[in-house]
N, C-alpha and C. Protein backbone atom coordinates (compact mmCIF):
# COMPACT_ATOMS: atom_id res chain seq x y z
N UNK A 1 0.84 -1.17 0.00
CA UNK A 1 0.00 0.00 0.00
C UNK A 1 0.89 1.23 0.00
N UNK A 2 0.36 2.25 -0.80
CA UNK A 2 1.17 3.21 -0.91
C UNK A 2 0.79 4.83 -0.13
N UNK A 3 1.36 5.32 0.89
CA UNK A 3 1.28 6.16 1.98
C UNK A 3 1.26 7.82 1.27
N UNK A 4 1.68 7.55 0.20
CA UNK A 4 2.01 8.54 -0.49
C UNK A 4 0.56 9.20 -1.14
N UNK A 5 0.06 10.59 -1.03
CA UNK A 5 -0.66 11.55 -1.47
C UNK A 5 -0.43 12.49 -2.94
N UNK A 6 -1.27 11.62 -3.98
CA UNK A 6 -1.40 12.51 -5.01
C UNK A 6 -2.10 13.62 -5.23
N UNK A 7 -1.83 15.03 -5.55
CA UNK A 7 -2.71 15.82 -5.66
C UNK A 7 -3.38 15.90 -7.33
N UNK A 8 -4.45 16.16 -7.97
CA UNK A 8 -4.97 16.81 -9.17
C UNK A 8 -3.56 17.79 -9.28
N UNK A 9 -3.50 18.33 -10.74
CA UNK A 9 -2.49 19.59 -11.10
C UNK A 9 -4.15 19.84 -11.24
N UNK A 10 -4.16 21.41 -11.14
CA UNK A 10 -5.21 21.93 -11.39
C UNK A 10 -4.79 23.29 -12.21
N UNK A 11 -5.26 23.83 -12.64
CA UNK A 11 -4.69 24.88 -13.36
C UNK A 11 -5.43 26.64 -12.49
N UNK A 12 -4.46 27.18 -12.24
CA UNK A 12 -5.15 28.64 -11.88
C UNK A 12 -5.23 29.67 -12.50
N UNK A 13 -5.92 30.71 -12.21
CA UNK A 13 -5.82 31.44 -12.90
C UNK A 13 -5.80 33.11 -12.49
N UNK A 14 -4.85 33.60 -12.33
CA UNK A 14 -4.34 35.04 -11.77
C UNK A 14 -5.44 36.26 -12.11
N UNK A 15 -5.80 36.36 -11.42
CA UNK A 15 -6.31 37.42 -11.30
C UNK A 15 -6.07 38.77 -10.69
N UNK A 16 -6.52 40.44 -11.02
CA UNK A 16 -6.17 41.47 -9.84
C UNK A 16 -7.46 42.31 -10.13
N UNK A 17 -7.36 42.35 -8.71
CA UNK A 17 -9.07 42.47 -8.27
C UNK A 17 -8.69 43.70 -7.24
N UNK A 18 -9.26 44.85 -7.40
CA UNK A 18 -9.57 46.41 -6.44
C UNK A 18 -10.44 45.99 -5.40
N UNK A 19 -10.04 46.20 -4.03
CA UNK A 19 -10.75 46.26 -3.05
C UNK A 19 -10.87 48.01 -2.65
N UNK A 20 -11.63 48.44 -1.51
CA UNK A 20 -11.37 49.16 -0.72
C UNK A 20 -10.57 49.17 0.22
N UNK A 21 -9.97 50.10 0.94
CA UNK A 21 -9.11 49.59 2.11
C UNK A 21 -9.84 48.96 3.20
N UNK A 22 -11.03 49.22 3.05
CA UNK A 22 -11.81 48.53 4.33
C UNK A 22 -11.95 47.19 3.47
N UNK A 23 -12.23 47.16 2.93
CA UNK A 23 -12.03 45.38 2.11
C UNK A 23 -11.09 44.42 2.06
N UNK A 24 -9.72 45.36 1.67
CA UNK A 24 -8.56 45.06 1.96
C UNK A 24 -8.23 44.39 3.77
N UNK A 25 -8.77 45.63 5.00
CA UNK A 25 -8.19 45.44 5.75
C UNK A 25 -8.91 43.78 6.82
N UNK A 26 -9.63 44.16 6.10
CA UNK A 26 -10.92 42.85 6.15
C UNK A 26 -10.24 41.09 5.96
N UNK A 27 -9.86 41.21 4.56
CA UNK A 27 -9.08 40.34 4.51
C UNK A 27 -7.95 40.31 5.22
N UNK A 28 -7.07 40.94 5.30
CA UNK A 28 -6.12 40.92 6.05
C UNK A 28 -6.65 40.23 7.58
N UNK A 29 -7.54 40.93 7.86
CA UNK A 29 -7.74 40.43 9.66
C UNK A 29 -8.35 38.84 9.34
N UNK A 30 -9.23 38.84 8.46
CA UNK A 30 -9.29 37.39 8.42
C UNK A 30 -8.00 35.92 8.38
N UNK A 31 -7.23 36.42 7.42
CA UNK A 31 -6.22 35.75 7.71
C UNK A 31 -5.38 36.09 8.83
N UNK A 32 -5.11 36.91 9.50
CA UNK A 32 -4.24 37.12 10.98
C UNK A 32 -5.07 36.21 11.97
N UNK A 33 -6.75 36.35 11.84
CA UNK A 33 -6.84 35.64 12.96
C UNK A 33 -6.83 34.31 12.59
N UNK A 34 -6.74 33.58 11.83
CA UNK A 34 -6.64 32.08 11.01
C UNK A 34 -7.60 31.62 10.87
N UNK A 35 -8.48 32.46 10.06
CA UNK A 35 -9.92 31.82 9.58
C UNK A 35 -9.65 31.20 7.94
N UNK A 36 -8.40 31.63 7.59
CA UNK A 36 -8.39 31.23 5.80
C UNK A 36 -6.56 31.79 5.79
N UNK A 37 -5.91 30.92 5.15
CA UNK A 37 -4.40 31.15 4.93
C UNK A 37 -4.52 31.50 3.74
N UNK A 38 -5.11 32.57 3.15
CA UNK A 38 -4.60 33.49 1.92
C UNK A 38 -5.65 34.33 1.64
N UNK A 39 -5.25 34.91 1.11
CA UNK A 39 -6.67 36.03 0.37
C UNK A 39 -7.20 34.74 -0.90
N UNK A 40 -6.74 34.13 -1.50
CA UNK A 40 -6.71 33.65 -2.45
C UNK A 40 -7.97 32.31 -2.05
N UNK A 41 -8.05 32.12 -0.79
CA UNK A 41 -8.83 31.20 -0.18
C UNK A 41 -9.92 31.93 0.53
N UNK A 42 -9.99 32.96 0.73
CA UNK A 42 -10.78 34.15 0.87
C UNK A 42 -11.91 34.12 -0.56
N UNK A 43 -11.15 34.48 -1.39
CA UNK A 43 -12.37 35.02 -2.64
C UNK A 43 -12.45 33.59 -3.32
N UNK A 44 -11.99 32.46 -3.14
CA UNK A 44 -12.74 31.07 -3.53
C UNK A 44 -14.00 30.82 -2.79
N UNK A 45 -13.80 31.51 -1.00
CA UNK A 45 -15.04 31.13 -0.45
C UNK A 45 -15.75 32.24 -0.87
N UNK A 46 -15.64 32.96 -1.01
CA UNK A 46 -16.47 33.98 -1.31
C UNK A 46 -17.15 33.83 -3.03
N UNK A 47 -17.08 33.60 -3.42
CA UNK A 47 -17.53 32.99 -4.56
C UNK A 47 -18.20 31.51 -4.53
N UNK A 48 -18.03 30.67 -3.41
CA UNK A 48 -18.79 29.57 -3.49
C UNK A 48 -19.95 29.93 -3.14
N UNK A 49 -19.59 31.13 -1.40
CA UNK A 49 -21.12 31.46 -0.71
C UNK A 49 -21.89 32.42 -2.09
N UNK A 50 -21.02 32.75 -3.03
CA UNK A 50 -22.24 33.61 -4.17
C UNK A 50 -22.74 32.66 -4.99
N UNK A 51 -21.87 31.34 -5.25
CA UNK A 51 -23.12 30.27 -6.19
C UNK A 51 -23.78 29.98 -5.40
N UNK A 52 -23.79 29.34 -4.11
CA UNK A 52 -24.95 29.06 -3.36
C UNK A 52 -25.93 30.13 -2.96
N UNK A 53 -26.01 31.36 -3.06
CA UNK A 53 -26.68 32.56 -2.82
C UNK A 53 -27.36 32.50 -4.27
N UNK A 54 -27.04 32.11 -5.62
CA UNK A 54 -27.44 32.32 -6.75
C UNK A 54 -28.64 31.32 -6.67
N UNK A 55 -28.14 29.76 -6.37
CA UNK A 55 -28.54 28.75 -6.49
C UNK A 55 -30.16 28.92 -5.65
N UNK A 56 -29.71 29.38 -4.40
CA UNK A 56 -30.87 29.54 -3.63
C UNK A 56 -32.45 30.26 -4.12
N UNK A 57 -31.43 31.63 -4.96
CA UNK A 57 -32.53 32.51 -5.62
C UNK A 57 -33.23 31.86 -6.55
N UNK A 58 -32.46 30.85 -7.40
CA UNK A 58 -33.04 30.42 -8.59
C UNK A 58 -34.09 29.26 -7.99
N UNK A 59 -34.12 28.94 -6.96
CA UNK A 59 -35.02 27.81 -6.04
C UNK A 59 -36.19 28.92 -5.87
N UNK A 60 -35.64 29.78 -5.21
CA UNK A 60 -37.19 30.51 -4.90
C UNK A 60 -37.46 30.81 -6.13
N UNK A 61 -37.36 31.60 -7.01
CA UNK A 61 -38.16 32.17 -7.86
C UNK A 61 -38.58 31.15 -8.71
N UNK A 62 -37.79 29.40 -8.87
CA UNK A 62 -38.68 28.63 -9.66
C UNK A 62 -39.70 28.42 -8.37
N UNK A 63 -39.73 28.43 -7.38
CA UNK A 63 -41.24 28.26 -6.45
C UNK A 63 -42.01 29.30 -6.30
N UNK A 64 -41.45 30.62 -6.66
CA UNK A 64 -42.80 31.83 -6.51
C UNK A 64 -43.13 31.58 -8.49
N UNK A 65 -42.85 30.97 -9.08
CA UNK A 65 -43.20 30.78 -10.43
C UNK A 65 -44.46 29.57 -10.59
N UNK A 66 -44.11 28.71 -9.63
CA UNK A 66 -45.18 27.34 -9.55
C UNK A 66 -45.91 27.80 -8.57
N UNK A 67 -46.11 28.65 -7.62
CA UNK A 67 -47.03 29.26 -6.96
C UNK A 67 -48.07 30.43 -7.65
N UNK A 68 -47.69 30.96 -8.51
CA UNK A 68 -48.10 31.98 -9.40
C UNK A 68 -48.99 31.08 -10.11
N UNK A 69 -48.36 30.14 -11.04
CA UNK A 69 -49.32 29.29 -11.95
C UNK A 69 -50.08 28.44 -11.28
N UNK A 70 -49.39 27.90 -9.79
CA UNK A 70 -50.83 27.95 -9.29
C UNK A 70 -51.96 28.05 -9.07
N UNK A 71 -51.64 29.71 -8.58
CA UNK A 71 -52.66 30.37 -8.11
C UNK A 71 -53.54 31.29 -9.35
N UNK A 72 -53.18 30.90 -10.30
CA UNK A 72 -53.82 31.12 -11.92
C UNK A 72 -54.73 30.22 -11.93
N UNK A 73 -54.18 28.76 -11.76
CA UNK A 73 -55.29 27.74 -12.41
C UNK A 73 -56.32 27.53 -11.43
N UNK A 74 -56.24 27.71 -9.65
CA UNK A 74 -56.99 27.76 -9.26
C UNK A 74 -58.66 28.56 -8.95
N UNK A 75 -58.61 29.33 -10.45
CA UNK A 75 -59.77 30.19 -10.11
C UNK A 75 -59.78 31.85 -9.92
N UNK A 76 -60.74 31.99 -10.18
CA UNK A 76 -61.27 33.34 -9.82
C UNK A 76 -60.77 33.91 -8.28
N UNK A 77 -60.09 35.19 -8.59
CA UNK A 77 -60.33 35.51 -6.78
C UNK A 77 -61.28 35.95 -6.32
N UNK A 78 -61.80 36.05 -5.01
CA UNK A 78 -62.72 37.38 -4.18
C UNK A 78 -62.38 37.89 -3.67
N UNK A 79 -62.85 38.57 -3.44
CA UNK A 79 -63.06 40.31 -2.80
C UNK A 79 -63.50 39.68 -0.76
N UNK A 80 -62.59 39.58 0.10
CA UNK A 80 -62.30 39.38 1.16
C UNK A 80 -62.38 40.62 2.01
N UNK A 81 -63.30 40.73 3.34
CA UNK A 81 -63.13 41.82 4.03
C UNK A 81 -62.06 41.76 4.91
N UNK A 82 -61.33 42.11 5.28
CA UNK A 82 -60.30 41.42 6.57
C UNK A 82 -60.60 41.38 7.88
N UNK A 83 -61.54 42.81 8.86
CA UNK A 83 -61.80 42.36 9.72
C UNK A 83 -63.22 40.76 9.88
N UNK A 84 -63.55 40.84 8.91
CA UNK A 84 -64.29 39.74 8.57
C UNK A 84 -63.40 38.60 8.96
N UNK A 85 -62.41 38.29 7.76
CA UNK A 85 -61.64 37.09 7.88
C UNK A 85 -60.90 37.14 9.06
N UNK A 86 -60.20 38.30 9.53
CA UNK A 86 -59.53 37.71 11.12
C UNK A 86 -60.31 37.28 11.96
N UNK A 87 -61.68 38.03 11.98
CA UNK A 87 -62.49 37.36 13.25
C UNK A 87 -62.78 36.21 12.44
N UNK A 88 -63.05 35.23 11.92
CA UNK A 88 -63.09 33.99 11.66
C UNK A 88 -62.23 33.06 11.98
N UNK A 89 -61.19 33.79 11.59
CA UNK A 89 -59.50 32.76 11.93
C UNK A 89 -59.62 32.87 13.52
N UNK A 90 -59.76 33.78 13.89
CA UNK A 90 -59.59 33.67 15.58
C UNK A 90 -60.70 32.94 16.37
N UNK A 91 -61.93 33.11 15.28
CA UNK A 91 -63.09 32.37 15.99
C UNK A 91 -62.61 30.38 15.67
N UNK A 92 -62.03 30.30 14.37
CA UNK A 92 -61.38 28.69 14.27
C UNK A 92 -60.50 28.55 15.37
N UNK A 93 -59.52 29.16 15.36
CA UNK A 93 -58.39 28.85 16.37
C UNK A 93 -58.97 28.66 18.11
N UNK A 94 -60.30 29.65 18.41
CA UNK A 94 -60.77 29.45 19.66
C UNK A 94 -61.28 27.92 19.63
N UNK A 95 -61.73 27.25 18.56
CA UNK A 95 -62.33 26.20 18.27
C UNK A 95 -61.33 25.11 18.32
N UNK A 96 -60.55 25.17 18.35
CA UNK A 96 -59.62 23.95 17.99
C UNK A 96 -59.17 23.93 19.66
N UNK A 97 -59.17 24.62 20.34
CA UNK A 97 -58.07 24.82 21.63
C UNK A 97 -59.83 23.32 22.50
């Protein structure tokens, strides 16, 4: 058996990217206090938490999209009074207790 660790070659790719100094100093404190050993491991996470921030949006809005067509095929709306309907909901909820 062999003890030995291959890595992937992966290929990178250089980039230079403008911060603010408050952006700058940001990173910096992140790596001093040892949350991430580089800036470079900094804006990888920071770019994963933005596909998953993308990913998320594209979840909701395909569910406010199937809620919409939903609420299309289900019909006609009405015309609802509200103190009407709260006192109902509160008169169910007294009902259930």
């Amino acid at each position: 058996m062999c003890d030995r660790y291959e890595m992937k070659a992966t290929s990178m790719r250089t980039l230079t990217v403008s911060l603010t100094p408050h952006q700058a100093a940001t990173m910096q404190n992140a790596i001093d206090s040892g949350g991430y050993a580089s800036n470079s491991e900094i804006v990888r996470d920071a770019l994963r938490l933005s596909e998953q921030r993308e990913e998320v949006r594209r979840m909701e809005i395909a569910r406010l999209k199937k809620a919409y067509d939903e609420g299309i095929v289900s019909g006609e709306g009405r015309n609802i009074d509200a103190e009407i309907f709260l006192a109902e909901l509160k008169a169910e909820k007294r009902s259930r207790r």
